[in-house]
C-alpha atoms as a PDB file:
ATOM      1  CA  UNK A   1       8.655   8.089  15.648  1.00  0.00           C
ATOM      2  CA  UNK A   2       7.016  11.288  15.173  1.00  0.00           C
ATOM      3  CA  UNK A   3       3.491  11.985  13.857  1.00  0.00           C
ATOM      4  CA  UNK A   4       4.804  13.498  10.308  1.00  0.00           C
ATOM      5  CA  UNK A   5       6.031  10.190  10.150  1.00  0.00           C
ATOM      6  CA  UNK A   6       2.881   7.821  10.593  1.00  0.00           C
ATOM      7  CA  UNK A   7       1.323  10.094   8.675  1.00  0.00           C
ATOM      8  CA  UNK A   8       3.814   9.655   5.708  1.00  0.00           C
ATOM      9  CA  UNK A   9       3.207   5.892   6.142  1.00  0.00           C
ATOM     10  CA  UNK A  10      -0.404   5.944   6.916  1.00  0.00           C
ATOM     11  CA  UNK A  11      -0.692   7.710   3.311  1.00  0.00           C
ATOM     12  CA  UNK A  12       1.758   5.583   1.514  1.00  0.00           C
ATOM     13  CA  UNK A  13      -0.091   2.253   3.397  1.00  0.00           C
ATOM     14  CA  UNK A  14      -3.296   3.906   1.944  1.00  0.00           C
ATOM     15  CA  UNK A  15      -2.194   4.790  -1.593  1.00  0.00           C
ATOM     16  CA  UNK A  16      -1.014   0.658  -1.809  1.00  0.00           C
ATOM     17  CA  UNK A  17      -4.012  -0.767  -1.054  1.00  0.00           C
ATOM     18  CA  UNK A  18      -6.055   2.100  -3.709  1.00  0.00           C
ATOM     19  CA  UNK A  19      -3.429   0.908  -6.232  1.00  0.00           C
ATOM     20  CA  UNK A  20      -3.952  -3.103  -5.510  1.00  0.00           C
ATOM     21  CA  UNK A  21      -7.773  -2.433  -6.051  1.00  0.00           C
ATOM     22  CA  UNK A  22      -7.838  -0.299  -8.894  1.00  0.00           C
ATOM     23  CA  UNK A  23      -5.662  -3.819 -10.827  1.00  0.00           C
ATOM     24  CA  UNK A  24      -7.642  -6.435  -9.213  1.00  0.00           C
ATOM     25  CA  UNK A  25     -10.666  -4.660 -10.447  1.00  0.00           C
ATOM     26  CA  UNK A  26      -8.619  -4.262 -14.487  1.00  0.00           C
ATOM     27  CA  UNK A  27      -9.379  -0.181 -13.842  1.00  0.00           C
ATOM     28  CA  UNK A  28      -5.701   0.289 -13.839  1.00  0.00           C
ATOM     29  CA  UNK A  29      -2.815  -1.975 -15.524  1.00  0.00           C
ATOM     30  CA  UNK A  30       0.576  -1.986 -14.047  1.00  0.00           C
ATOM     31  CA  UNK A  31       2.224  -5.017 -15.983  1.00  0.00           C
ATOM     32  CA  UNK A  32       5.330  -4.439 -14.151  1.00  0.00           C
ATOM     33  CA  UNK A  33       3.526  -4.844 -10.715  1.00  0.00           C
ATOM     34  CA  UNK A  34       0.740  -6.996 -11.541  1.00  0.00           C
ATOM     35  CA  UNK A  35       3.375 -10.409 -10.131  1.00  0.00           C
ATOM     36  CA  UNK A  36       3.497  -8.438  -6.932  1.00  0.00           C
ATOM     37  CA  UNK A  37      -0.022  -7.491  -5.835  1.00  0.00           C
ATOM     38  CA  UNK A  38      -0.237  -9.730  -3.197  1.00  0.00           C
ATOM     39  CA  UNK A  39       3.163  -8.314  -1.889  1.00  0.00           C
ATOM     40  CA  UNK A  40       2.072  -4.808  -2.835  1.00  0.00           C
ATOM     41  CA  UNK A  41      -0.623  -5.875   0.119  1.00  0.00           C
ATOM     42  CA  UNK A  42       1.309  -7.414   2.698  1.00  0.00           C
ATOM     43  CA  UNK A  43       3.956  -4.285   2.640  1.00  0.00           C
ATOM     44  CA  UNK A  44       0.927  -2.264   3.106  1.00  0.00           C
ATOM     45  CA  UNK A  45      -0.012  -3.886   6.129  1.00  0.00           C
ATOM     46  CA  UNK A  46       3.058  -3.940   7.678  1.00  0.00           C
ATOM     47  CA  UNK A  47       3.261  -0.375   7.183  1.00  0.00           C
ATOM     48  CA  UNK A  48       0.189   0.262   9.272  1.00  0.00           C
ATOM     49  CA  UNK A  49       1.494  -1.834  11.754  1.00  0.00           C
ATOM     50  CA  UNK A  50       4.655  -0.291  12.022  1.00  0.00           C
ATOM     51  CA  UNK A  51       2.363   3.496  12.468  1.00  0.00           C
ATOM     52  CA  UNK A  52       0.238   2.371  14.653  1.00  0.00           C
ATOM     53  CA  UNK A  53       3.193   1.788  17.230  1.00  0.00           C
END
């Protein structure tokens, strides 16, 4: 996997767990996401697993 890539995921990893804050703290409202925070979390994990290879 090349570095452009990690990066790409490192971001997107990044921008997931920004985005789960911001609606557990009522800042931002998604109501289409709001059933899937805690999955919105566990993808974002598995992301920086996957980069960190």
């Amino acid at each position: 996997m090349s570095n452009k890539t990690r990066s790409t995921l490192k971001i997107v990893s990044i921008i997931l767990i920004v985005l789960w804050a911001l609606m557990a703290k009522a800042i931002i409202v998604i109501p289409i996401l709001a059933p899937y925070m805690f999955w919105m979390v566990i993808v974002s994990f598995i992301l920086l697993l996957v980069a960190s290879r």
